[in-house]
PDB file of N, CA and C in Angstrom:
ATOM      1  N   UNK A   1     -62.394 -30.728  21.834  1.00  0.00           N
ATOM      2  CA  UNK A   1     -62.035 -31.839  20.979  1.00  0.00           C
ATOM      3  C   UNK A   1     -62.018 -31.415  19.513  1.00  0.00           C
ATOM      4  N   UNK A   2     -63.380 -30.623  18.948  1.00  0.00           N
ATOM      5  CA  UNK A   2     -63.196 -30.285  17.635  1.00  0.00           C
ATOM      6  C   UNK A   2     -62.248 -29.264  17.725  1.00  0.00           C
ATOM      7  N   UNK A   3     -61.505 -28.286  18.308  1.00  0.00           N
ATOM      8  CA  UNK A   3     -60.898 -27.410  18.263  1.00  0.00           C
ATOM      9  C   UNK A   3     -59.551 -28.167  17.895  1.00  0.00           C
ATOM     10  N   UNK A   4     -59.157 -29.328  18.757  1.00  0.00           N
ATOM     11  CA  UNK A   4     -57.961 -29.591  18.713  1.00  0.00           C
ATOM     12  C   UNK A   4     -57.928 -30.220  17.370  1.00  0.00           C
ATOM     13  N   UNK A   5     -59.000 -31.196  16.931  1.00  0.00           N
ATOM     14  CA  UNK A   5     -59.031 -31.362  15.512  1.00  0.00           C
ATOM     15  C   UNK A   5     -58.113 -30.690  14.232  1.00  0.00           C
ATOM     16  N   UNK A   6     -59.327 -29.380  14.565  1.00  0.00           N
ATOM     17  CA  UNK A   6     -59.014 -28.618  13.621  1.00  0.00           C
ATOM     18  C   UNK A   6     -57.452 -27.713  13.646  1.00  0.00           C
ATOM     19  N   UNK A   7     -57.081 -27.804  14.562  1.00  0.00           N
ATOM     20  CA  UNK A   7     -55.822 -27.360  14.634  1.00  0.00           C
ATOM     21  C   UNK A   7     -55.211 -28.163  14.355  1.00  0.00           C
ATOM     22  N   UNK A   8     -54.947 -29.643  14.877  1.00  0.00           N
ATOM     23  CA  UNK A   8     -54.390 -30.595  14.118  1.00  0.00           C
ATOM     24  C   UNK A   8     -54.331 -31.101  12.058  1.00  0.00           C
ATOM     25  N   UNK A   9     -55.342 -30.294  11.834  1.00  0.00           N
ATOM     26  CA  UNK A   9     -55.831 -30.435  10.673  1.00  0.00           C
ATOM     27  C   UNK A   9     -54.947 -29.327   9.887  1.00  0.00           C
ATOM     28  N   UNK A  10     -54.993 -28.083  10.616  1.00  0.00           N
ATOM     29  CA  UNK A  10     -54.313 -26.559   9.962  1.00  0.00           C
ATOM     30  C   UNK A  10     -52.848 -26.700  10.069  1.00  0.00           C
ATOM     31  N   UNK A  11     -51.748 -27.714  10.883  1.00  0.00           N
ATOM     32  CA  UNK A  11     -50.838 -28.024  11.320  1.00  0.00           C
ATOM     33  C   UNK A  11     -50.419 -28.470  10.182  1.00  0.00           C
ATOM     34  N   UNK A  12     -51.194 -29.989   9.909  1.00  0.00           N
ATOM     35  CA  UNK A  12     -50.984 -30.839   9.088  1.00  0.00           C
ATOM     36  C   UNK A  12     -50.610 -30.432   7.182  1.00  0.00           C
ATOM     37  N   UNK A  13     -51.990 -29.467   7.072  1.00  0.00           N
ATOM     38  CA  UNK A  13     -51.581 -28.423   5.999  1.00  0.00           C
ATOM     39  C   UNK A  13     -50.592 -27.542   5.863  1.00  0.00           C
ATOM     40  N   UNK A  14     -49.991 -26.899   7.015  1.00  0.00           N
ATOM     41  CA  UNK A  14     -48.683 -26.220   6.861  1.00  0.00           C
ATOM     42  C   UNK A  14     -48.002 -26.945   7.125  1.00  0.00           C
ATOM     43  N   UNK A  15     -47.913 -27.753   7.346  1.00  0.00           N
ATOM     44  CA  UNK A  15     -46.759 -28.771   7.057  1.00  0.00           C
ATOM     45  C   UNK A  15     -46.138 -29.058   5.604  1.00  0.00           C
ATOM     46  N   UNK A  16     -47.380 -29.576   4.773  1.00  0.00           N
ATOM     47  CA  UNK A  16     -47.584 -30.233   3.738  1.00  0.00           C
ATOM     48  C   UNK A  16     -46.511 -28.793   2.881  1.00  0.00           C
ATOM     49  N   UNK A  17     -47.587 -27.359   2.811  1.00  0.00           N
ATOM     50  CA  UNK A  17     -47.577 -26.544   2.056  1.00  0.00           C
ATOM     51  C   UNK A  17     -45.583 -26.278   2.465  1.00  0.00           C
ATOM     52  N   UNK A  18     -44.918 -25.943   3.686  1.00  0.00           N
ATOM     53  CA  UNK A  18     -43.424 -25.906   3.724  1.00  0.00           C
ATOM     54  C   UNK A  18     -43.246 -26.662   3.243  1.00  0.00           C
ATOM     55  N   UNK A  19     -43.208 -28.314   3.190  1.00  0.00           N
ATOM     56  CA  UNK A  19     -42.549 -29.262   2.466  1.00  0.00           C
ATOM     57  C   UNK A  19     -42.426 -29.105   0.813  1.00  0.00           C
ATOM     58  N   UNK A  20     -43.513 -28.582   0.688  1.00  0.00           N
ATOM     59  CA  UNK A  20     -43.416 -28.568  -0.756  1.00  0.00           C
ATOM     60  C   UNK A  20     -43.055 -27.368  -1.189  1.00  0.00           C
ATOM     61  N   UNK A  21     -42.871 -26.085  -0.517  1.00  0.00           N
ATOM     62  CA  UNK A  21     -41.848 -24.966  -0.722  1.00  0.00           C
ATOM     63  C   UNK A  21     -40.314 -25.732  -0.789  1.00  0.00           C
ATOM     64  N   UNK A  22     -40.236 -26.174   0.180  1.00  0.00           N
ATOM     65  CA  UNK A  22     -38.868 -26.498   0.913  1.00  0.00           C
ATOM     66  C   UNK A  22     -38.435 -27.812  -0.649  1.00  0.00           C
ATOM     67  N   UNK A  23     -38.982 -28.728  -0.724  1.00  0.00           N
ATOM     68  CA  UNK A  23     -38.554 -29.107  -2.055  1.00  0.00           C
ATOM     69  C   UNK A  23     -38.222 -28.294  -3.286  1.00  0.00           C
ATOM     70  N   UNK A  24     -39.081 -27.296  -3.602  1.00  0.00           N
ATOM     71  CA  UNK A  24     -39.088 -26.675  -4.802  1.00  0.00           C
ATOM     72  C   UNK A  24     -37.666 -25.873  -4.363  1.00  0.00           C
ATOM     73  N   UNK A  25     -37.320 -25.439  -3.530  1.00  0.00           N
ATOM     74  CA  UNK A  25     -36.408 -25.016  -3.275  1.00  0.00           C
ATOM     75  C   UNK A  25     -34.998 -25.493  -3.230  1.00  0.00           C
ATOM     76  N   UNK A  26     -35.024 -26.483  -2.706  1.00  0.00           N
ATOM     77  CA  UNK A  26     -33.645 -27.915  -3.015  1.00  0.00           C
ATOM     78  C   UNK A  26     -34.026 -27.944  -4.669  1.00  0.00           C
ATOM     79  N   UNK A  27     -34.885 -28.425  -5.500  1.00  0.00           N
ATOM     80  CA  UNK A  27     -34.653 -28.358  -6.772  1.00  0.00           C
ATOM     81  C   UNK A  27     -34.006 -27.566  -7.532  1.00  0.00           C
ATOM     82  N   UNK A  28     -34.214 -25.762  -6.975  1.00  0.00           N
ATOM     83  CA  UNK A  28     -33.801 -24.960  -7.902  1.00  0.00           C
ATOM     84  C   UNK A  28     -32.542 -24.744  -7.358  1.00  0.00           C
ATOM     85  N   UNK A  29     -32.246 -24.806  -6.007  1.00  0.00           N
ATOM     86  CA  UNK A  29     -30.437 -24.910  -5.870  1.00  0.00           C
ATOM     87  C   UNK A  29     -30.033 -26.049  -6.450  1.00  0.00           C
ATOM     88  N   UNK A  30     -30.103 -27.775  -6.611  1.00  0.00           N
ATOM     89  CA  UNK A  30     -29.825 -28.618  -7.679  1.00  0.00           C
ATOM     90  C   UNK A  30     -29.532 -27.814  -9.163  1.00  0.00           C
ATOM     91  N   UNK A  31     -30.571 -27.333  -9.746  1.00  0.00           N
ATOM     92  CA  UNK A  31     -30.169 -26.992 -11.074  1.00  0.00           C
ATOM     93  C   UNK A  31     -29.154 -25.923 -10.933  1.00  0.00           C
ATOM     94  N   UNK A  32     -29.497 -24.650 -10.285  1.00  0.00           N
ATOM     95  CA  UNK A  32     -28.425 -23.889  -9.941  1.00  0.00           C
ATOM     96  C   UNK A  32     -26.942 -24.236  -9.695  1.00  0.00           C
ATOM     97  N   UNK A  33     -27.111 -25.120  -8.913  1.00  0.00           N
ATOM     98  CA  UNK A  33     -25.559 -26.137  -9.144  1.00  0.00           C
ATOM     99  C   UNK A  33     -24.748 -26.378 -10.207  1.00  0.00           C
ATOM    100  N   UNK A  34     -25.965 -27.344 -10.837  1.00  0.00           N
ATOM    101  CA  UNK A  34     -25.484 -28.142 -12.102  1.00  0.00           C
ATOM    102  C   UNK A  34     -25.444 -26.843 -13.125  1.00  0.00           C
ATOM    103  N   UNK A  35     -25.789 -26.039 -13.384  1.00  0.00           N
ATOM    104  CA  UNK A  35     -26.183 -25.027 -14.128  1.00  0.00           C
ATOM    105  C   UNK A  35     -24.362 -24.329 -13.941  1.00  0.00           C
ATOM    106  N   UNK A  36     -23.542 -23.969 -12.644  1.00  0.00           N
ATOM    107  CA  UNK A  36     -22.876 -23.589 -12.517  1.00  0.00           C
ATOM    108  C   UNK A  36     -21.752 -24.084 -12.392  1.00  0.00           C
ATOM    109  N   UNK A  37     -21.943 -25.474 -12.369  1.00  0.00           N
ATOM    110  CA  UNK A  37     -21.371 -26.747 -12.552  1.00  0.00           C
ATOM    111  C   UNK A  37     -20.120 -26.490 -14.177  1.00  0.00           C
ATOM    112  N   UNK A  38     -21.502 -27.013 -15.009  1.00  0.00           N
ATOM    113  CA  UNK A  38     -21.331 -27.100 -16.395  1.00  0.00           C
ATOM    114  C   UNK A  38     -20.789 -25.941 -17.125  1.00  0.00           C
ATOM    115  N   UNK A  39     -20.891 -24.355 -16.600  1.00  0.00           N
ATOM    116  CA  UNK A  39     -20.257 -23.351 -16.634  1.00  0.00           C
ATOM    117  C   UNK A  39     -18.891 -22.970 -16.115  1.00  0.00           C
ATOM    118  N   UNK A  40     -18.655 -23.506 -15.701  1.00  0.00           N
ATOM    119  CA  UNK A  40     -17.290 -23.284 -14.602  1.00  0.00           C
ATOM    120  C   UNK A  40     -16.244 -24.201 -14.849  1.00  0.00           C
ATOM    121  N   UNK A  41     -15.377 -23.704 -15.438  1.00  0.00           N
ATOM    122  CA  UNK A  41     -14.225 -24.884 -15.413  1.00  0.00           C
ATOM    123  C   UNK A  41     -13.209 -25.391 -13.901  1.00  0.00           C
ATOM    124  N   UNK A  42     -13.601 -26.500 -13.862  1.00  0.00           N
ATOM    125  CA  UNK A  42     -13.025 -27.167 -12.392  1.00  0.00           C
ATOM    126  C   UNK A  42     -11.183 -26.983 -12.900  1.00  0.00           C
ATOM    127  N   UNK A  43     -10.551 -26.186 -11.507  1.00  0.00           N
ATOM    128  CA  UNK A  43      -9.274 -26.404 -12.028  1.00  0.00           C
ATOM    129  C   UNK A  43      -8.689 -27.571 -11.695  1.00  0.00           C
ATOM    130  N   UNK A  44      -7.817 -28.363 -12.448  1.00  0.00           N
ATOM    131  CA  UNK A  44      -7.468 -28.997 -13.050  1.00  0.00           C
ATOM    132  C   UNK A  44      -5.566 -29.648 -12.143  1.00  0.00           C
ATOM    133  N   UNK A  45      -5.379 -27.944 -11.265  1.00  0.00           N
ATOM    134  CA  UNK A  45      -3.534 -28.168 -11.100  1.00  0.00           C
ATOM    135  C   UNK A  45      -3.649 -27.097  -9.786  1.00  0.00           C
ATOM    136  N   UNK A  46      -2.199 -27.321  -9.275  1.00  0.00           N
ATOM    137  CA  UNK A  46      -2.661 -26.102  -8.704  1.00  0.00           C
ATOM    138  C   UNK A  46      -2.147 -24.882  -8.655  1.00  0.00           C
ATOM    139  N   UNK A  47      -1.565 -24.691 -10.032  1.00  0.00           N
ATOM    140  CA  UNK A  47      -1.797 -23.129 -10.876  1.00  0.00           C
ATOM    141  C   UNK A  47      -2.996 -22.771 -10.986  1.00  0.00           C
ATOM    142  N   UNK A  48      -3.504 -23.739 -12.078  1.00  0.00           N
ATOM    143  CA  UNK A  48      -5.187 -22.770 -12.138  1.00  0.00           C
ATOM    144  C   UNK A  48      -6.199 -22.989 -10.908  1.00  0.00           C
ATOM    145  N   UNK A  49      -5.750 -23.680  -9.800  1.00  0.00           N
ATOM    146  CA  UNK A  49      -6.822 -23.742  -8.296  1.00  0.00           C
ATOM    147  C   UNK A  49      -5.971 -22.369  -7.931  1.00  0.00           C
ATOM    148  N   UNK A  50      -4.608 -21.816  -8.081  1.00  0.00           N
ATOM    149  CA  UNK A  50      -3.987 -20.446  -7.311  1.00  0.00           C
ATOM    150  C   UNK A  50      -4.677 -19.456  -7.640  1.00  0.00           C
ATOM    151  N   UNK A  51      -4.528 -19.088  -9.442  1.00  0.00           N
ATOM    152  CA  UNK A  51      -4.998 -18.525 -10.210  1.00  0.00           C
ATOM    153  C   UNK A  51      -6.644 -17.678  -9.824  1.00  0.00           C
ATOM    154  N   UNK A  52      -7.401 -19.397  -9.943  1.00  0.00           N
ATOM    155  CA  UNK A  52      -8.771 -18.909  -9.932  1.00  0.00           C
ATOM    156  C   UNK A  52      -9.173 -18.783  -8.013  1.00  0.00           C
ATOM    157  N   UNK A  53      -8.244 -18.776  -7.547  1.00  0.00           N
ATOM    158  CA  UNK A  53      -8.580 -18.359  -6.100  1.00  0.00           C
ATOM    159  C   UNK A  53      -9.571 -19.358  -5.157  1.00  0.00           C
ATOM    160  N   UNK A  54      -9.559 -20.398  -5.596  1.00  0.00           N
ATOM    161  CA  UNK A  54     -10.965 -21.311  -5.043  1.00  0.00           C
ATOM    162  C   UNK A  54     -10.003 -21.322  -3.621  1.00  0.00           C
ATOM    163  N   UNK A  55      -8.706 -21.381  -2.776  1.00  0.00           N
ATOM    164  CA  UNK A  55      -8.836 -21.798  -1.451  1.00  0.00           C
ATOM    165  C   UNK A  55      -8.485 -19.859  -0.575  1.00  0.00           C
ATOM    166  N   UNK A  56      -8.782 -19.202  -1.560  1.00  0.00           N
ATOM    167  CA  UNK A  56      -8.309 -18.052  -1.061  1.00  0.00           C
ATOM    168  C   UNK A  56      -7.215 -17.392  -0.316  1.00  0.00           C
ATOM    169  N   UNK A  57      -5.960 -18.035  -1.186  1.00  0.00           N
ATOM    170  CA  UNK A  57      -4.427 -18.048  -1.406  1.00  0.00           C
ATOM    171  C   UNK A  57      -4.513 -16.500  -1.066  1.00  0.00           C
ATOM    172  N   UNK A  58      -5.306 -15.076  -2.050  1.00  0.00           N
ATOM    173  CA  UNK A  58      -4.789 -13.593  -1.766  1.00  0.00           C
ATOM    174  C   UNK A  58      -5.206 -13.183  -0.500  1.00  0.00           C
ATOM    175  N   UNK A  59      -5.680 -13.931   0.030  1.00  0.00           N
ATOM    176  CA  UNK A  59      -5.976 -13.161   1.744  1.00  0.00           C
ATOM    177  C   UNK A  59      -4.315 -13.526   2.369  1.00  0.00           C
ATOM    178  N   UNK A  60      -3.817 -14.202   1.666  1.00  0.00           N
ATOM    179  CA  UNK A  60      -2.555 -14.532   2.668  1.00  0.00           C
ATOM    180  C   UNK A  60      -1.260 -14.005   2.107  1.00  0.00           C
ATOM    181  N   UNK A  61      -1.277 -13.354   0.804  1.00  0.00           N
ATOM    182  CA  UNK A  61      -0.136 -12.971  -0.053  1.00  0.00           C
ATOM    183  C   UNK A  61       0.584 -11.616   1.244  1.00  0.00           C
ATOM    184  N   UNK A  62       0.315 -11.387   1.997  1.00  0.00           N
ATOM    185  CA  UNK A  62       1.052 -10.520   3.119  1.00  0.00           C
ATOM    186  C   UNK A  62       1.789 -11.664   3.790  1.00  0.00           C
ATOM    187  N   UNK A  63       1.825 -12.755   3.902  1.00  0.00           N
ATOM    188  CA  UNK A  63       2.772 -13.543   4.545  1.00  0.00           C
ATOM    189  C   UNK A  63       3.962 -13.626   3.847  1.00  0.00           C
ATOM    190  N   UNK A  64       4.045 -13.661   2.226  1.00  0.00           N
ATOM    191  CA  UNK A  64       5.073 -14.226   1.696  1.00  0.00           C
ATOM    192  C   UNK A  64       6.148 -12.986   2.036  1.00  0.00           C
ATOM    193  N   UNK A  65       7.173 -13.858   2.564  1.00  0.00           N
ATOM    194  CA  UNK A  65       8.277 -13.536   2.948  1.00  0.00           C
ATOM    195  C   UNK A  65       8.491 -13.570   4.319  1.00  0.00           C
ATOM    196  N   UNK A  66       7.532 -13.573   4.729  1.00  0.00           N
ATOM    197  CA  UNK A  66       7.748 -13.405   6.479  1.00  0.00           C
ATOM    198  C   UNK A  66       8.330 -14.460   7.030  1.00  0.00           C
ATOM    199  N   UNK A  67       8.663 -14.700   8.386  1.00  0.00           N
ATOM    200  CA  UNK A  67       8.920 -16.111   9.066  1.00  0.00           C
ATOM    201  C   UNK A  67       7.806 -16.382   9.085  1.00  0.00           C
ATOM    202  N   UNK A  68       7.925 -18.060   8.700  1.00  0.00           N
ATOM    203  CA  UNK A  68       7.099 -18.523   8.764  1.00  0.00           C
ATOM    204  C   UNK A  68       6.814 -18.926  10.907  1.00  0.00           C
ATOM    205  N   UNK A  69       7.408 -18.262  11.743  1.00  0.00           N
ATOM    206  CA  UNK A  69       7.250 -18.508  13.132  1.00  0.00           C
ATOM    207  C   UNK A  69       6.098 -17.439  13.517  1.00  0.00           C
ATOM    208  N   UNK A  70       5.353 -16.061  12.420  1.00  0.00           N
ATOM    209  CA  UNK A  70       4.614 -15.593  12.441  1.00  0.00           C
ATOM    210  C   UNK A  70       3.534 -15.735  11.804  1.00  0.00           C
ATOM    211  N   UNK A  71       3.418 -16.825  11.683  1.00  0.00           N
ATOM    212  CA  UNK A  71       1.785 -17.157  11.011  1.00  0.00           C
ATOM    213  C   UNK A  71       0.943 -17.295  12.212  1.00  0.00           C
ATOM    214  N   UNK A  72      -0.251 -16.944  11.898  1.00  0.00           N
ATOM    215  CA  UNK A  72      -1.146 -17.015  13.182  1.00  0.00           C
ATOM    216  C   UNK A  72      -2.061 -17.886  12.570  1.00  0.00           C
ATOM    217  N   UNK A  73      -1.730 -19.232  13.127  1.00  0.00           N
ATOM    218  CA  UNK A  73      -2.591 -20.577  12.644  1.00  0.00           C
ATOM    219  C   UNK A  73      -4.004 -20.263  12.993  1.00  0.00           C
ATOM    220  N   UNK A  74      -4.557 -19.985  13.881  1.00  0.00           N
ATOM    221  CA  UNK A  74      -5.938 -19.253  13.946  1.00  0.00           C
ATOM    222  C   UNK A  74      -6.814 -18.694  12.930  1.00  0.00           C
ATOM    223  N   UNK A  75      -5.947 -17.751  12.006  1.00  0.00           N
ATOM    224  CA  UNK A  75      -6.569 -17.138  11.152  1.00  0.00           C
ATOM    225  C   UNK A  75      -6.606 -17.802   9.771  1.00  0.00           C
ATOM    226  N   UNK A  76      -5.762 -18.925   9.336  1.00  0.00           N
ATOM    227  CA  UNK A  76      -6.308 -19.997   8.579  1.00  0.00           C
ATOM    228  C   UNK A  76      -7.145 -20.732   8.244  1.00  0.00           C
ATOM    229  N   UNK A  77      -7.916 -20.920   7.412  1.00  0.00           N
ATOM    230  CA  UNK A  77      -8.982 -21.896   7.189  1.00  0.00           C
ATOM    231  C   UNK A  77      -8.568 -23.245   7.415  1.00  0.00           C
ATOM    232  N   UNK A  78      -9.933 -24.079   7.712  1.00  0.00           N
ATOM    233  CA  UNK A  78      -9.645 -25.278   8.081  1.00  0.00           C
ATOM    234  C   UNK A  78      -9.142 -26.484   7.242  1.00  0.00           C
ATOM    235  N   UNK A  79      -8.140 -27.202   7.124  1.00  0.00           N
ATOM    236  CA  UNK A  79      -7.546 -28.003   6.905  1.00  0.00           C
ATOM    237  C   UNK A  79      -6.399 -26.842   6.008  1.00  0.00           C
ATOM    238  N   UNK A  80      -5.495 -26.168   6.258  1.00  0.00           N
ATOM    239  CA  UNK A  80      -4.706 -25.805   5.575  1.00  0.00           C
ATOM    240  C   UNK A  80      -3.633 -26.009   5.981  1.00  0.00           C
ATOM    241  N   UNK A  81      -2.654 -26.165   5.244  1.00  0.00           N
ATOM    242  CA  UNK A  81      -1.026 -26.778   5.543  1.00  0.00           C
ATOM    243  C   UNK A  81      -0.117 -25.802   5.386  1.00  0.00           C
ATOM    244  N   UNK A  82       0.993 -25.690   6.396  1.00  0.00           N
ATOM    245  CA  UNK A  82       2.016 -25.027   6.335  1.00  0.00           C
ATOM    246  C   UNK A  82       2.851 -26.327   5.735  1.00  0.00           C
ATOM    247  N   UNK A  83       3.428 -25.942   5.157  1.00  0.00           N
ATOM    248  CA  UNK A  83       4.593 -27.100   4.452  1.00  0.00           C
ATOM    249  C   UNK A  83       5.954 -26.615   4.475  1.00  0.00           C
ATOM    250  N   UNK A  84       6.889 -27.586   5.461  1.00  0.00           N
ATOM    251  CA  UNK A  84       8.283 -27.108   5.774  1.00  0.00           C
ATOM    252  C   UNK A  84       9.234 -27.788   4.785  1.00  0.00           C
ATOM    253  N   UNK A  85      10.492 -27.602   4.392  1.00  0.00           N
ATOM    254  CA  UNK A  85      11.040 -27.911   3.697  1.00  0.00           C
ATOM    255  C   UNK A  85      11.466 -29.512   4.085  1.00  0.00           C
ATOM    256  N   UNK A  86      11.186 -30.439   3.383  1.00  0.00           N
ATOM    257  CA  UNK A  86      11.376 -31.977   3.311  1.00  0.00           C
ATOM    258  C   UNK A  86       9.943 -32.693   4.050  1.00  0.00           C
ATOM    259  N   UNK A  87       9.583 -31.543   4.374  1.00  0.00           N
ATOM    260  CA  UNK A  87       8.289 -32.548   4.935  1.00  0.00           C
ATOM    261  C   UNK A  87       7.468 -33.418   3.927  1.00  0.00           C
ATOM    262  N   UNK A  88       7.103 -34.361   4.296  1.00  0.00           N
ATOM    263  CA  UNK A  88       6.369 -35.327   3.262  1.00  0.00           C
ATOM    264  C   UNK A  88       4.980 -34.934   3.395  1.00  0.00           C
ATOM    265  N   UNK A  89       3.884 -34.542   2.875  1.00  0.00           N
ATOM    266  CA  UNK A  89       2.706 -34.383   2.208  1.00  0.00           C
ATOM    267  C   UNK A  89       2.348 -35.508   1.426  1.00  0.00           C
ATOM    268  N   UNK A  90       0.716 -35.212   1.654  1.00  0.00           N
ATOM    269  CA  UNK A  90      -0.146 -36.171   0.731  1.00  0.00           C
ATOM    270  C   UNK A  90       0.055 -35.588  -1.085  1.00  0.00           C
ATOM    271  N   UNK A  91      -0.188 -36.458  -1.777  1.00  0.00           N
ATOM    272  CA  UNK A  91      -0.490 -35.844  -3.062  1.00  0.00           C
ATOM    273  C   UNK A  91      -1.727 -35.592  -3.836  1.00  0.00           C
ATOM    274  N   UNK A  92      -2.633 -35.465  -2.607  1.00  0.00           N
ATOM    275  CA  UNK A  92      -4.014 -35.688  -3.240  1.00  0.00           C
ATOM    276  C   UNK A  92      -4.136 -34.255  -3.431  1.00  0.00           C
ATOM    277  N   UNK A  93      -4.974 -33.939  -5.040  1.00  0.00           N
ATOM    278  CA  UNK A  93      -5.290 -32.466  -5.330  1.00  0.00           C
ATOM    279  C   UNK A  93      -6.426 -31.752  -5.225  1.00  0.00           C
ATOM    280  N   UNK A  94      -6.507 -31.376  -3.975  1.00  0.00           N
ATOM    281  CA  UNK A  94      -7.719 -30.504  -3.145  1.00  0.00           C
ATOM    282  C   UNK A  94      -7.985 -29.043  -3.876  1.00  0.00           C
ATOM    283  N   UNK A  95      -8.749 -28.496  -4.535  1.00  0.00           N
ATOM    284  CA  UNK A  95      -8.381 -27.326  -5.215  1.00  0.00           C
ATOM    285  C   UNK A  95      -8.490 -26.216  -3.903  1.00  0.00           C
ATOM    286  N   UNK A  96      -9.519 -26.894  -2.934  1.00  0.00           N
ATOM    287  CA  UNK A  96      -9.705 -25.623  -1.673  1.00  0.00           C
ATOM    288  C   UNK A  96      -8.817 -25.597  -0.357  1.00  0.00           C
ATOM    289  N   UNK A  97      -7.900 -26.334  -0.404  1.00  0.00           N
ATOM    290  CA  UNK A  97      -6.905 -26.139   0.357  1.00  0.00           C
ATOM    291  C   UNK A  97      -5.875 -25.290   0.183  1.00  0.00           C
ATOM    292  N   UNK A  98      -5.336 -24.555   1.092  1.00  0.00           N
ATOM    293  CA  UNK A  98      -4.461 -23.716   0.847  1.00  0.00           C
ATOM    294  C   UNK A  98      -2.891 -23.980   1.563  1.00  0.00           C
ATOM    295  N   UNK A  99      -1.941 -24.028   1.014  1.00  0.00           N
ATOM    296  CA  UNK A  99      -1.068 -24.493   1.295  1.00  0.00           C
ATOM    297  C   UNK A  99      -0.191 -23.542   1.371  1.00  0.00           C
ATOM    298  N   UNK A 100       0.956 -23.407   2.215  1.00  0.00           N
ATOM    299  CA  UNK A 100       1.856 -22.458   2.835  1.00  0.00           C
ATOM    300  C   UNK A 100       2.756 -22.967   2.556  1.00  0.00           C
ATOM    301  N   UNK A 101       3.885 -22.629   2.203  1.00  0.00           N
ATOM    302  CA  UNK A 101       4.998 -23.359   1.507  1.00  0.00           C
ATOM    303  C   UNK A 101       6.392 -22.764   2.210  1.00  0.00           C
ATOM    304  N   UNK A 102       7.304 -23.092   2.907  1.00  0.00           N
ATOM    305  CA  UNK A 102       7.980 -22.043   3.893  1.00  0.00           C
ATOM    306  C   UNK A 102       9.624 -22.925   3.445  1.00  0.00           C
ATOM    307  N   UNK A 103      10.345 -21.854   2.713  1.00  0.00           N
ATOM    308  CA  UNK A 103      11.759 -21.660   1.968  1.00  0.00           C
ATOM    309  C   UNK A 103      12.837 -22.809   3.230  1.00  0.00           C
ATOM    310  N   UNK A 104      13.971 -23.102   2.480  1.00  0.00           N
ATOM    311  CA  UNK A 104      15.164 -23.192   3.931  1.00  0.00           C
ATOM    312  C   UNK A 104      15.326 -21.957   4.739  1.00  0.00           C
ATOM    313  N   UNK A 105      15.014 -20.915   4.140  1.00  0.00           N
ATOM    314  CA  UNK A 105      15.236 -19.922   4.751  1.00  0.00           C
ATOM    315  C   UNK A 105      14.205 -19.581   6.370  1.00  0.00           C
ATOM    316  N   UNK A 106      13.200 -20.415   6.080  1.00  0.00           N
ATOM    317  CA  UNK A 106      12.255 -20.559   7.398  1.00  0.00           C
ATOM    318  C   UNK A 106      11.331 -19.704   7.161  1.00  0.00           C
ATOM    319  N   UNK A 107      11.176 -18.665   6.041  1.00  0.00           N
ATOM    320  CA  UNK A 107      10.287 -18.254   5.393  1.00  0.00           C
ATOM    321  C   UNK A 107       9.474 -18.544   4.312  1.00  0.00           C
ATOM    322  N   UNK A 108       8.122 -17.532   4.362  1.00  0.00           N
ATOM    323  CA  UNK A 108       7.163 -17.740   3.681  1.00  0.00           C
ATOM    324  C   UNK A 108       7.302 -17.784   2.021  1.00  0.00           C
ATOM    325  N   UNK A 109       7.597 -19.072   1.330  1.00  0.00           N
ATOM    326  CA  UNK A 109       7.941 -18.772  -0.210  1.00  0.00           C
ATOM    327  C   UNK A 109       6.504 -19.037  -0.833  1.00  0.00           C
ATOM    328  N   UNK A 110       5.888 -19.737  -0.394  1.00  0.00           N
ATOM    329  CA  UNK A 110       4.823 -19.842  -1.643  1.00  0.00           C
ATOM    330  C   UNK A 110       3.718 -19.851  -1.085  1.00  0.00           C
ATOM    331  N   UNK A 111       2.138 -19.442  -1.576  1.00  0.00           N
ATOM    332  CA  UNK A 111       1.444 -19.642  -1.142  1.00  0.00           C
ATOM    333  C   UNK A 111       0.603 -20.540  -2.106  1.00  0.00           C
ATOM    334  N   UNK A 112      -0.291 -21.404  -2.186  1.00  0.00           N
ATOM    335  CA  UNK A 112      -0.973 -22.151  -3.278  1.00  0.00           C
ATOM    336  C   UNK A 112      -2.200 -22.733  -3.003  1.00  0.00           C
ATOM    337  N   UNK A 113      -3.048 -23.140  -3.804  1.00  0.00           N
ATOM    338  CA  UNK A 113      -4.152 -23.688  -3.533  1.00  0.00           C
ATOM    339  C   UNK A 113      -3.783 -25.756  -4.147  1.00  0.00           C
ATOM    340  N   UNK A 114      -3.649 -26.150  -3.401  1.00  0.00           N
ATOM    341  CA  UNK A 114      -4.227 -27.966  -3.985  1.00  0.00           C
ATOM    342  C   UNK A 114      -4.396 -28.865  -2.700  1.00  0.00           C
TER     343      UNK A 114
END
């Protein structure tokens, strides 16, 4: 009985002592955030989302030109758009989306981040 006590007791303290690592830790990623936040200019278009690479548009600059019937949708990140000529799209400006942009020609013309 006292055994289980006291183990219940030593439990209870490492508990306490992670929680309060585990906070101090969410705090300093918070400031770290905001810290990198306030440093970083959010782009704005999506020239400067291409530019500054936030949906990682140069992993794909080997497509441009290709048919676009050789893209291997697999190897895309998630939510990214191939965009065919007249297709209607949203206009909302995602800076981490990456968008595929494919000519009349049925090829790969643009690649972009919004």
């Amino acid at each position: 009985m006292i055994r289980s006590l006291l183990l219940a007791a030593a439990l209870t303290a490492l508990a306490a002592c992670e929680a309060e690592q585990t906070t101090r830790d969410l705090d300093q990623i918070a400031r770290d955030y905001q810290h990198q936040s306030e440093n970083s200019a959010t782009p704005q278009n999506a020239d400067e989302a291409t530019r500054a690479d936030v949906c990682g548009a140069s992993h794909f600059q080997s497509l441009l030109g290709q048919p676009a019937s050789s893209i291997n949708r697999d190897t895309l990140p998630p939510h990214a758009r191939i965009i065919s000529p007249g297709m209607m799209v949203t206009q909302d400006f995602v800076p981490g989306r990456l968008n595929i942009r494919v000519g009349p020609d049925a090829k790969v013309a643009s690649i972009q981040c919004f």
